[in-house]
N, C-alpha and C. Protein backbone atom coordinates (compact mmCIF):
# COMPACT_ATOMS: atom_id res chain seq x y z
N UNK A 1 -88.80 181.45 -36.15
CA UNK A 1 -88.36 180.08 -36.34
C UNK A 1 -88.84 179.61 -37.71
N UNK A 2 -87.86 179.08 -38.61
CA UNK A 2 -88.20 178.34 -39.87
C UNK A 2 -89.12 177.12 -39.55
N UNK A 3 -89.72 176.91 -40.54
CA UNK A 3 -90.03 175.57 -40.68
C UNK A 3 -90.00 175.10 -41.55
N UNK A 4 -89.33 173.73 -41.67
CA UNK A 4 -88.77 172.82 -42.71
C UNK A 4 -89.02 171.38 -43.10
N UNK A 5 -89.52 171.38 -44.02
CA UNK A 5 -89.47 169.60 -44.13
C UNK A 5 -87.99 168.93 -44.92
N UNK A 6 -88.13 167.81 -44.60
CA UNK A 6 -86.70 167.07 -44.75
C UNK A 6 -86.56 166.69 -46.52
N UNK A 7 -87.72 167.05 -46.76
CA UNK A 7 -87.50 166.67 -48.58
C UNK A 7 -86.71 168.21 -48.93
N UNK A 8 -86.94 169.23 -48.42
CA UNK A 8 -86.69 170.24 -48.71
C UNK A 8 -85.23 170.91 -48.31
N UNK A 9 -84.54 170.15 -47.62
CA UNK A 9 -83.21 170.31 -47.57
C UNK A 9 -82.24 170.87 -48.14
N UNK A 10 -81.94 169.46 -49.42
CA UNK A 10 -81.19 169.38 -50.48
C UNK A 10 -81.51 170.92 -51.26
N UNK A 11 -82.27 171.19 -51.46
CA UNK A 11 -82.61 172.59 -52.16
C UNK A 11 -82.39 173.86 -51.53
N UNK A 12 -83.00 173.39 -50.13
CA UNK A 12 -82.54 174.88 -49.32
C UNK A 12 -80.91 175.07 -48.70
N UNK A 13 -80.39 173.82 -48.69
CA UNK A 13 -78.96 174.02 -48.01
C UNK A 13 -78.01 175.11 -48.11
N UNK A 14 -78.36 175.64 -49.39
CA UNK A 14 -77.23 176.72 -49.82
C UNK A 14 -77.74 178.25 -48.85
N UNK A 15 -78.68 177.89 -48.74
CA UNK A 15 -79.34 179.40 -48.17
C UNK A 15 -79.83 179.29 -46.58
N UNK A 16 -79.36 178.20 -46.04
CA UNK A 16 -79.63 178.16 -44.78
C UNK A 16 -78.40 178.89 -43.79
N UNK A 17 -78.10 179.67 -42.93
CA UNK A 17 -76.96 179.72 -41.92
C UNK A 17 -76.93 179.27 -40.47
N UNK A 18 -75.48 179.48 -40.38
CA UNK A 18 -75.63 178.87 -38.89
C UNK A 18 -76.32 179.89 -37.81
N UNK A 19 -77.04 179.34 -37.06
CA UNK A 19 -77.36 180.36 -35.74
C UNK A 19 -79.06 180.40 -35.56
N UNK A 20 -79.47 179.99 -37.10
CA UNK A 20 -80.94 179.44 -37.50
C UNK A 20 -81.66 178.45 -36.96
N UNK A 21 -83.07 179.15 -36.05
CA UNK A 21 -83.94 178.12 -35.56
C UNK A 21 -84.66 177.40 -36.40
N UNK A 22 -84.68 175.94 -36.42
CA UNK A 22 -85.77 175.13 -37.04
C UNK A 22 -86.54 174.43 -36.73
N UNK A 23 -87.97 174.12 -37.27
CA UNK A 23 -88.67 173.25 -36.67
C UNK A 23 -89.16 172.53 -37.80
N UNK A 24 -88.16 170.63 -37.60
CA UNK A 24 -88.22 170.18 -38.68
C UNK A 24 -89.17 168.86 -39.03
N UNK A 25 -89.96 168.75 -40.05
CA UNK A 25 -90.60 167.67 -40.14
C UNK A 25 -90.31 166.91 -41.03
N UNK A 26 -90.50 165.83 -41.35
CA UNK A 26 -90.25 164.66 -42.26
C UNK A 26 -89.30 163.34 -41.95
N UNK A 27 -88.53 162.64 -43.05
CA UNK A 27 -88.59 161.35 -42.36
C UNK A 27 -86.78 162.02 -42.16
N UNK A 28 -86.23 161.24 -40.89
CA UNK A 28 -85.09 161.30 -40.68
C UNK A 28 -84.58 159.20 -40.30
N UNK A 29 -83.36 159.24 -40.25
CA UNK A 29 -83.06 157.76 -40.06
C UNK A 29 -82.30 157.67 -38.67
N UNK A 30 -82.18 157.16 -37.44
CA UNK A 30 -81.39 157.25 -36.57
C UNK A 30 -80.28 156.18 -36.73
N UNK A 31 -78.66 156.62 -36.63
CA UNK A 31 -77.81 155.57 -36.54
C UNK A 31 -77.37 156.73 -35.44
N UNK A 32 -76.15 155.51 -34.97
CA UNK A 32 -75.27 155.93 -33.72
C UNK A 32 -73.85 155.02 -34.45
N UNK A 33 -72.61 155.28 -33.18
CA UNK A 33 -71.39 155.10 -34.01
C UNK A 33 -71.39 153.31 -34.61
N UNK A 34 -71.74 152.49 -33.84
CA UNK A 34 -71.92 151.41 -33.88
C UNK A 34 -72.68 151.02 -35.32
N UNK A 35 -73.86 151.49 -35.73
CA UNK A 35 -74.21 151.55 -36.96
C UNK A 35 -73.66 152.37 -38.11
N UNK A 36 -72.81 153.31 -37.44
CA UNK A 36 -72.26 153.87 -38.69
C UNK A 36 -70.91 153.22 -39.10
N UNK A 37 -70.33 152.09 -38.22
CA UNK A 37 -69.36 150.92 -38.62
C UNK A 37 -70.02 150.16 -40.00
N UNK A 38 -71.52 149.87 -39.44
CA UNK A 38 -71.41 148.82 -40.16
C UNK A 38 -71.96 149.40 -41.71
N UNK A 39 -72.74 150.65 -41.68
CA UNK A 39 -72.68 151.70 -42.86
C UNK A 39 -71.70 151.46 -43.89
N UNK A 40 -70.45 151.93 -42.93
CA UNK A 40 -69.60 151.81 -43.37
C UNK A 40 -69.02 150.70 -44.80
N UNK A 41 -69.09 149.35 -43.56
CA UNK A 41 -68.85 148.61 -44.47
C UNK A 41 -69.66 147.92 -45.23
N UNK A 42 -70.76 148.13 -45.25
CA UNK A 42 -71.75 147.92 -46.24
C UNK A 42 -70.94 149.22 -48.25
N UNK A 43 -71.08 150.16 -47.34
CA UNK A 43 -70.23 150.92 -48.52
C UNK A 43 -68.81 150.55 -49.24
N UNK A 44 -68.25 150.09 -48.36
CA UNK A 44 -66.89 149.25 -48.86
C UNK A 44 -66.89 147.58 -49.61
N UNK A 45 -68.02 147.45 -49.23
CA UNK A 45 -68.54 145.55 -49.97
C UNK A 45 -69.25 146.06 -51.23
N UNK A 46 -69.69 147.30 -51.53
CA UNK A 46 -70.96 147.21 -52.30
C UNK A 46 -72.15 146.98 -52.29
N UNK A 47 -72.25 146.85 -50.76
CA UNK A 47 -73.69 146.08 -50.94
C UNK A 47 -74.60 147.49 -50.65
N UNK A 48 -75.92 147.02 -50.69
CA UNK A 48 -77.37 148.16 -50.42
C UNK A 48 -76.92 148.24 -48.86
N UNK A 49 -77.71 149.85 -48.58
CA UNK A 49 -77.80 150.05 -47.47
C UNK A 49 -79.03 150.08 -46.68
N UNK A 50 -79.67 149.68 -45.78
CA UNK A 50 -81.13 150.03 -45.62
C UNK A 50 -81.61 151.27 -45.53
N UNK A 51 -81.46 152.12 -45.93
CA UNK A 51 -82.18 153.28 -46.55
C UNK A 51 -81.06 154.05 -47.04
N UNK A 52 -81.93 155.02 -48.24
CA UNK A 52 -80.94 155.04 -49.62
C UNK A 52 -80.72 156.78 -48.97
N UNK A 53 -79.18 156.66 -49.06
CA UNK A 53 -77.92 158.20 -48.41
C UNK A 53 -78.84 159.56 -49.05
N UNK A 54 -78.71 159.24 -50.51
CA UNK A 54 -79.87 160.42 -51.27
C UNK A 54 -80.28 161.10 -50.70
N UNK A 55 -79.81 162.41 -50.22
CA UNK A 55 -80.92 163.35 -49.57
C UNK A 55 -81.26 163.20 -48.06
N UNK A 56 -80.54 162.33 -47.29
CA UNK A 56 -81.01 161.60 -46.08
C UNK A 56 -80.47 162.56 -45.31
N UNK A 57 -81.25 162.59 -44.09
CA UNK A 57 -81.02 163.27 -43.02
C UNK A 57 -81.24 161.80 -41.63
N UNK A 58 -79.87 162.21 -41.19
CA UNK A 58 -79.34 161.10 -40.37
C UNK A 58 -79.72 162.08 -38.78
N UNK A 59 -80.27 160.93 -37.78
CA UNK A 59 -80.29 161.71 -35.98
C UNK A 59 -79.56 160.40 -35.61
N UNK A 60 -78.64 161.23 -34.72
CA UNK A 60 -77.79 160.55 -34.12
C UNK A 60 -78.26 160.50 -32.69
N UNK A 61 -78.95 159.26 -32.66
CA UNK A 61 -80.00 159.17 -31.33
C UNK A 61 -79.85 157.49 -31.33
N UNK A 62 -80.26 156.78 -30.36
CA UNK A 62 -80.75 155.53 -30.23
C UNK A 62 -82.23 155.58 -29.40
N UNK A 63 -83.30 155.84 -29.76
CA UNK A 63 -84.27 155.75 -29.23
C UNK A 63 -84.48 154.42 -27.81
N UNK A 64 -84.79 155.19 -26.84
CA UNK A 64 -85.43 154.01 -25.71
C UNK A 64 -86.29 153.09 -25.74
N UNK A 65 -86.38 151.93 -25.56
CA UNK A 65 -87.88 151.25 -25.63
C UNK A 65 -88.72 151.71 -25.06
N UNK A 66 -90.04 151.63 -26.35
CA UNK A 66 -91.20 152.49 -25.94
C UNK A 66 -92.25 151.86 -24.86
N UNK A 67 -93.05 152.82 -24.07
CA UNK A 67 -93.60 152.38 -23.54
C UNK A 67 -95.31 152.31 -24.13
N UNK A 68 -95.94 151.85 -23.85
CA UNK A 68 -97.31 151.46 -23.55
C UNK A 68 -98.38 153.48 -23.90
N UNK A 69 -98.63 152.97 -25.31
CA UNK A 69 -99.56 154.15 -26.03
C UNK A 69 -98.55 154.89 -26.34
N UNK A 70 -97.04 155.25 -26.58
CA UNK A 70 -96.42 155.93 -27.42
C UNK A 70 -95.62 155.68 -28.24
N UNK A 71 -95.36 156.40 -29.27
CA UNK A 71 -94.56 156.11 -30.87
C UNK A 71 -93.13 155.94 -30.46
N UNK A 72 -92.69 156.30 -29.83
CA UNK A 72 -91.12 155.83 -29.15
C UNK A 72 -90.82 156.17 -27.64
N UNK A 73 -89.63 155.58 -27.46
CA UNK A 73 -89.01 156.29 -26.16
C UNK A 73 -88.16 157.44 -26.01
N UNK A 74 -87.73 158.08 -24.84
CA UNK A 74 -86.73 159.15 -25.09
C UNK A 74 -85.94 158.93 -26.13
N UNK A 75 -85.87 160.00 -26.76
CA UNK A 75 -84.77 159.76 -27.91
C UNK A 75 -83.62 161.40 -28.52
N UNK A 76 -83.20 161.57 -27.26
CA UNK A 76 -82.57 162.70 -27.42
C UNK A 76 -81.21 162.20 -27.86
N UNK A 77 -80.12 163.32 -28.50
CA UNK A 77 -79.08 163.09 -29.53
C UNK A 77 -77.88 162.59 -28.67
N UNK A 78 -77.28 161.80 -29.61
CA UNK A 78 -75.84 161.55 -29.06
C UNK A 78 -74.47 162.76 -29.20
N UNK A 79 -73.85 162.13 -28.64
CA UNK A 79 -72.30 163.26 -29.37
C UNK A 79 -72.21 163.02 -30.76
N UNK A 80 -71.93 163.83 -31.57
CA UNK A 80 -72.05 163.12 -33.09
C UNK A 80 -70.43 163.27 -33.37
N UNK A 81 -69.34 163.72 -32.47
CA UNK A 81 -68.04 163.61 -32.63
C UNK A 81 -67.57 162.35 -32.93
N UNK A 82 -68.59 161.60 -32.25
CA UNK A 82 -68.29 160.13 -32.88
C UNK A 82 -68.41 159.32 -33.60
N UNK A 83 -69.28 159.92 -34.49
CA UNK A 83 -69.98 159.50 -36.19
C UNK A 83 -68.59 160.42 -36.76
N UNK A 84 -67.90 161.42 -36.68
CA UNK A 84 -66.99 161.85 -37.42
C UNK A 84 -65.89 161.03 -37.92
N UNK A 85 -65.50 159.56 -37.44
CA UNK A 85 -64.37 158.97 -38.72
C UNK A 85 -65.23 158.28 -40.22
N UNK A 86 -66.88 157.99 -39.90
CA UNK A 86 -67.60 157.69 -41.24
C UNK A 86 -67.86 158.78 -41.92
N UNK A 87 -68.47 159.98 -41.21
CA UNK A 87 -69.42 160.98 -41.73
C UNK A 87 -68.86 161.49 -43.24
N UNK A 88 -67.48 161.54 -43.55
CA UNK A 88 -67.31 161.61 -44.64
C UNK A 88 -67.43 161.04 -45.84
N UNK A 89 -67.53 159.78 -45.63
CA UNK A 89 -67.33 159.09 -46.37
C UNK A 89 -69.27 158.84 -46.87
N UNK A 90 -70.25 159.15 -45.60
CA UNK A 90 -71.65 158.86 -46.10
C UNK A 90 -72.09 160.30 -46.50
N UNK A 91 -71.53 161.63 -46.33
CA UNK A 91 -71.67 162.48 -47.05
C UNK A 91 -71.11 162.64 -48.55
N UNK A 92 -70.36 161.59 -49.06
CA UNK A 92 -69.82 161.52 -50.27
C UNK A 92 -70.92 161.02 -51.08
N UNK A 93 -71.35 160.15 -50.18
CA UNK A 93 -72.36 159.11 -50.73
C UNK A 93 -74.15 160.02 -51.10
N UNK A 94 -74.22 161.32 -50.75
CA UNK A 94 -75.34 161.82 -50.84
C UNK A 94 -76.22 162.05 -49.62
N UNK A 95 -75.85 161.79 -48.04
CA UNK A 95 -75.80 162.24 -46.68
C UNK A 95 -75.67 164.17 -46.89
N UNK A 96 -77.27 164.68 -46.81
CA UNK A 96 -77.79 165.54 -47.01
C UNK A 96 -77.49 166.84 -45.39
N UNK A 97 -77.86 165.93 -44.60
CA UNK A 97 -77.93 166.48 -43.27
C UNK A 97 -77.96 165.78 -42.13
N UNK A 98 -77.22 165.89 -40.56
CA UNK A 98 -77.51 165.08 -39.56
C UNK A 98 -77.82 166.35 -38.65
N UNK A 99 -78.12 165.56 -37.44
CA UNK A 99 -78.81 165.73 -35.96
C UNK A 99 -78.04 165.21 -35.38
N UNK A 100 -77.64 165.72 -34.18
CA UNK A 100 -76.44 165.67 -32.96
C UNK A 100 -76.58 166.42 -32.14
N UNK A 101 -75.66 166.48 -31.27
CA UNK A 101 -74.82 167.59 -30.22
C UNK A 101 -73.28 167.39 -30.25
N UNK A 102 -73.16 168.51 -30.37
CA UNK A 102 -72.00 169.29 -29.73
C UNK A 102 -70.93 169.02 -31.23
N UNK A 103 -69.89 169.48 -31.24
CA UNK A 103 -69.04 169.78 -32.48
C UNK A 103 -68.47 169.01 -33.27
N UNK A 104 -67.96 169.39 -34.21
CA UNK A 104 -67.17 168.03 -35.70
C UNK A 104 -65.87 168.52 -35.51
N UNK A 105 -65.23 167.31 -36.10
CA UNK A 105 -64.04 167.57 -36.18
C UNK A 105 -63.68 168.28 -37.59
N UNK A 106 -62.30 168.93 -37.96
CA UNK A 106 -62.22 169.42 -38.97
C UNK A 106 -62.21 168.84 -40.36
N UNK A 107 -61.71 167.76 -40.26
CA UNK A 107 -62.04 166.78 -41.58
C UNK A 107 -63.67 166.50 -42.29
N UNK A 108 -64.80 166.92 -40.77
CA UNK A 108 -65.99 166.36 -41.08
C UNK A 108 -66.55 167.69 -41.07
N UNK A 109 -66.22 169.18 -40.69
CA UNK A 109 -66.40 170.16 -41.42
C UNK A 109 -66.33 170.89 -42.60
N UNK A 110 -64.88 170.06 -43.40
CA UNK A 110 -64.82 170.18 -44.87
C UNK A 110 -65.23 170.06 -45.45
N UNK A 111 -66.05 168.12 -44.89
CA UNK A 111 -66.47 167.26 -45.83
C UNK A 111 -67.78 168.16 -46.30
N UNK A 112 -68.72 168.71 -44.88
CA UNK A 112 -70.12 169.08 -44.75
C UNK A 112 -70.19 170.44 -45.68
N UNK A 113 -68.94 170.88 -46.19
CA UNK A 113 -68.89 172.10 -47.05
C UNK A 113 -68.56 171.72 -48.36
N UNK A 114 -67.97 170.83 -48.71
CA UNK A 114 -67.08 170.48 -49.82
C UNK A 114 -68.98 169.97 -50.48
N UNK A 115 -69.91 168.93 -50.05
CA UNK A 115 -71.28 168.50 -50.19
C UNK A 115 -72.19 169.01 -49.93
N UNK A 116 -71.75 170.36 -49.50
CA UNK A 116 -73.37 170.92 -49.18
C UNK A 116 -74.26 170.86 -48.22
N UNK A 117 -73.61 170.18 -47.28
CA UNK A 117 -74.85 169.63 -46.63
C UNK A 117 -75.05 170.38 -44.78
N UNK A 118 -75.89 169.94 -44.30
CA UNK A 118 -76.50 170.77 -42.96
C UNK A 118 -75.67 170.00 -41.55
N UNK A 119 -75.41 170.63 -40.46
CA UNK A 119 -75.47 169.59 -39.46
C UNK A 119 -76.51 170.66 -38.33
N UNK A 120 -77.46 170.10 -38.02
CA UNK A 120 -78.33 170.47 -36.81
C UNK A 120 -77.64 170.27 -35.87
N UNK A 121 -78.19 171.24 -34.16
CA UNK A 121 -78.35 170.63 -33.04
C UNK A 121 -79.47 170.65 -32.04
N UNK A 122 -79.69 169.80 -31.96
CA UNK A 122 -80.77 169.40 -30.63
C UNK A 122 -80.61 169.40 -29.57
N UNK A 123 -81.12 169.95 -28.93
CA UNK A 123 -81.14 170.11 -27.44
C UNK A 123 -80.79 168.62 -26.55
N UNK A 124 -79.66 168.62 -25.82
CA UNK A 124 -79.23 167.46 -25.17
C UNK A 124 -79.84 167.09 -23.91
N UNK A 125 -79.96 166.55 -23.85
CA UNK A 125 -80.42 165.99 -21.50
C UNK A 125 -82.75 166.16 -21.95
N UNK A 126 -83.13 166.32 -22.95
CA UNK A 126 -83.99 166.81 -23.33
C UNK A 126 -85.10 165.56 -24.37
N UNK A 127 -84.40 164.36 -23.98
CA UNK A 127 -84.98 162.96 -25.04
C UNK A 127 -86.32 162.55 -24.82
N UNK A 128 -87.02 163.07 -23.35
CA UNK A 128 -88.38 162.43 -23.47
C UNK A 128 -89.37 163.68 -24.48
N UNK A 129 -88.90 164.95 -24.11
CA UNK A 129 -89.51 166.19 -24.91
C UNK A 129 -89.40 166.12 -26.31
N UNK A 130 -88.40 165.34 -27.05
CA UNK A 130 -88.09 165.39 -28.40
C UNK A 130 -88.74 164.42 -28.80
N UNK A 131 -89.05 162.88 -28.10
CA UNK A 131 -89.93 162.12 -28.08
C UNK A 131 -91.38 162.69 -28.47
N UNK A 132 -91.99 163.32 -28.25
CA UNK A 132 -93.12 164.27 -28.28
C UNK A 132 -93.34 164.66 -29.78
N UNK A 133 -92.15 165.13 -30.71
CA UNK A 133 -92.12 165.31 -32.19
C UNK A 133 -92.16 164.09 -32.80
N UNK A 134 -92.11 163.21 -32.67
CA UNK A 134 -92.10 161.84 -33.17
C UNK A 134 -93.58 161.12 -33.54
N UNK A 135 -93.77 161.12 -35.21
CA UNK A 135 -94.76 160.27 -35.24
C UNK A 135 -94.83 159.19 -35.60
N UNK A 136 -94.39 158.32 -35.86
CA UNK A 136 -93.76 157.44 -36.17
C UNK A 136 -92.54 157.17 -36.17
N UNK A 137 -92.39 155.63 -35.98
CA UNK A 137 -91.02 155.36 -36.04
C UNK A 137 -90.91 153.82 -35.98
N UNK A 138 -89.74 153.11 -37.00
CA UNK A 138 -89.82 151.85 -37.55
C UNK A 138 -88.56 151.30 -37.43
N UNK A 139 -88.01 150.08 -36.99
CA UNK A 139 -86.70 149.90 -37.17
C UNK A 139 -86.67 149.21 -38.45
N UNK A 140 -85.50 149.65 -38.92
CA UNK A 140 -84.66 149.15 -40.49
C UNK A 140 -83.99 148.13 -40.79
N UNK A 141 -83.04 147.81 -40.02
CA UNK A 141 -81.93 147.61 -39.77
C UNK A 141 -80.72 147.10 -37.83
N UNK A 142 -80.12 146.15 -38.21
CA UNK A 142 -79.31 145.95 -37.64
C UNK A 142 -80.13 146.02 -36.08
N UNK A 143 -81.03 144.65 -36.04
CA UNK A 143 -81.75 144.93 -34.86
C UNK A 143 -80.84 144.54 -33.91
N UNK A 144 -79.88 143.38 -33.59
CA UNK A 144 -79.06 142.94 -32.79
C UNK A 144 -78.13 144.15 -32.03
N UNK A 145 -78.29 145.30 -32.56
CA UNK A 145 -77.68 146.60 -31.86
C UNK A 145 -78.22 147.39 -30.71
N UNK A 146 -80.07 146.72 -30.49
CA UNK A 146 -80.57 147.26 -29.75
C UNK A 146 -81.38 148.64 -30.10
N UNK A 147 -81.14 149.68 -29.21
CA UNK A 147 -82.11 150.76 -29.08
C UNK A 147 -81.15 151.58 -29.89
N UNK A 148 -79.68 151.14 -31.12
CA UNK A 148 -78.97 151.67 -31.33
C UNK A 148 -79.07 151.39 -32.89
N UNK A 149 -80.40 150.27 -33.10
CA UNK A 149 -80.20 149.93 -34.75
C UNK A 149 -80.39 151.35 -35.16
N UNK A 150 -81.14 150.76 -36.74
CA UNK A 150 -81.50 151.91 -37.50
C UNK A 150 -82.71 151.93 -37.60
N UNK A 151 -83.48 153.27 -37.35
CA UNK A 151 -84.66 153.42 -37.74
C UNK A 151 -85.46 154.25 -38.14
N UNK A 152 -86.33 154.42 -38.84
CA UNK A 152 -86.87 155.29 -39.44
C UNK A 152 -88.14 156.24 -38.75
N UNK A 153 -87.85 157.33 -38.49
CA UNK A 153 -88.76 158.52 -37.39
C UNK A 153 -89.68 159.20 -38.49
N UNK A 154 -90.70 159.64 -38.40
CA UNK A 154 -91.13 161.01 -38.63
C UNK A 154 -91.20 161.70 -37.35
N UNK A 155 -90.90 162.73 -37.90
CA UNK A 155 -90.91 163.93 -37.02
C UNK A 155 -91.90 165.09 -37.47
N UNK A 156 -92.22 165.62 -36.57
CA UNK A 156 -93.19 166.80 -36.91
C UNK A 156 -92.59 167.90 -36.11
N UNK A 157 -92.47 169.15 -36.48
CA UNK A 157 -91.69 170.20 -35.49
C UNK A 157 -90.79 170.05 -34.52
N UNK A 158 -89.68 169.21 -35.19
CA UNK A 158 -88.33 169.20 -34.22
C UNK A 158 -87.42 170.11 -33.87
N UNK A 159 -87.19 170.83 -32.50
CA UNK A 159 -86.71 171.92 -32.74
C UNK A 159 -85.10 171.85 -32.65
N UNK A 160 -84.80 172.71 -33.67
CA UNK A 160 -83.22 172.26 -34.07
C UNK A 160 -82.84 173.76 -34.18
N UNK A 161 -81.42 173.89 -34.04
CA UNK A 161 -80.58 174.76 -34.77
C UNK A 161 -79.46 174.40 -35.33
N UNK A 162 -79.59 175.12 -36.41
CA UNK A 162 -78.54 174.87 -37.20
C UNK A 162 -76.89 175.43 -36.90
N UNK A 163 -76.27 174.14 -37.07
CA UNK A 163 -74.70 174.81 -36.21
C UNK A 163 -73.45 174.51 -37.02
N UNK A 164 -74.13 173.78 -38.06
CA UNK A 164 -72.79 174.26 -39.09
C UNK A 164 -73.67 174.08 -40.40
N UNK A 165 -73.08 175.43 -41.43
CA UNK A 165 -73.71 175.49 -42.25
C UNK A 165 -73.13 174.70 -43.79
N UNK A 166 -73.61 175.14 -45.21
CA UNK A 166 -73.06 174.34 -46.26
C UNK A 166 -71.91 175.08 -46.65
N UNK A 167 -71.83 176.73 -46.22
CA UNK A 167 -71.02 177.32 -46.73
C UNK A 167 -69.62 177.25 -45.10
N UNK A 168 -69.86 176.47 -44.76
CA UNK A 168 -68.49 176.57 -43.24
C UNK A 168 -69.31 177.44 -42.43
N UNK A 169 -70.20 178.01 -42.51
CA UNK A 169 -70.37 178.94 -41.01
C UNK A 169 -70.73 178.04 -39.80
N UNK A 170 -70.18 178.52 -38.51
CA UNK A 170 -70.39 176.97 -37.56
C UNK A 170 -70.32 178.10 -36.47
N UNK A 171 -71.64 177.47 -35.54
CA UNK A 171 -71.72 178.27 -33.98
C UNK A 171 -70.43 178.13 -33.24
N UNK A 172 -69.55 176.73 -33.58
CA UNK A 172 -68.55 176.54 -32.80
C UNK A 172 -67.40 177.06 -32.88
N UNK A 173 -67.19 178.12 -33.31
CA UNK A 173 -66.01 178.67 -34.15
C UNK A 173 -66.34 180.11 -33.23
C-alpha cells in the first residue's frame, strides 16, 4: 500500500494507476451535489470560492454530526455520479483529485484525463471506520446545507483506491 499526502498529488498524478492501494493523508474539502451547484455558480459570477481548486482534493461525503469527544461523525462517500454535471468544469479550474464511490460518466472521464487529475474510491456502507482517519475537521462554507456544507478534514491514512487514473486507466472499464 502507497502512502500519500495530498500536497503530493499534483506531482505524482502522472505515475499513479488504477487498481493502486492508498493510504492518504492531508487536507481534503468535502462537497456533495448540492454544494457543487453552488461551486458552480460561484465560478460563473466570478466570485472567490471558499477554498482555493489549486491542487484540491475534493471527498464527496457529508459528514454526520459529531458526537461527544470526536473530530467528526460517520463520514463515508457519496455516489460521486452526481458531482459529474460540475466536475468538469472544477477540474478546469485546478480540481487535482476527488473521493467517491462508484463510477463517472464519460464526459467526467475525459475531463479527469484531459487535467491530470486522480479519482479515488472509498469503501462505501463503511463511514463510522473512515471517521477514525479524520483529524480534524472545520466547516467552510455554505452552513445552511447542513451535514452537506463544505468542510475542511485532515485525514491521516485514508484507505483509498485509485479507480480512475490521469492517463484513462479506470477499474470500471
Amino acid at each position: 500500500m502507497l502512502s500519500l499526502h495530498t500536497n503530493a498529488l499534483p506531482a505524482r498524478a502522472q505515475d499513479l494507476r488504477a487498481g493502486e492501494r492508498v493510504l492518504l493523508s492531508g487536507t481534503v474539502y468535502t462537497a456533495r451535489d448540492a454544494a457543487h451547484k453552488r461551486l458552480a455558480a460561484l465560478l460563473a459570477a466570478g466570485e472567490p470560492l471558499p477554498f482555493p481548486l489549486e491542487g484540491a482534493c475534493i471527498y464527496y461525503a457529508g459528514p454526520t454530526p459529531t458526537r461527544p469527544g470526536q473530530v467528526v461523525g460517520s463520514c463515508g462517500p457519496t455516489t460521486s455520479g452526481r458531482m459529474d454535471p460540475f466536475t468538469p468544469l472544477l477540474l478546469a479550474n485546478g480540481l487535482c483529485a476527488m473521493i467517491g464511490k462508484g463510477g463517472r460518466d464519460e464526459p467526467t472521464c475525459r475531463a479527469i484525463v484531459e487535467h491530470g487529475a486522480l479519482y479515488f474510491c472509498a469503501i462505501g456502507g463503511a463511514g463510522a471506520l473512515a471517521a477514525r482517519c479524520v483529524r480534524a475537521c472545520e466547516e467552510l462554507a455554505f452552513a445552511d446545507l447542513g451535514c452537506e456544507s463544505v468542510k475542511r478534514m485532515e485525514l491521516e491514512d485514508f484507505p483509498l483506491i485509485l479507480a480512475i487514473d490521469a492517463q484513462g486507466g479506470s477499474l470500471f472499464r
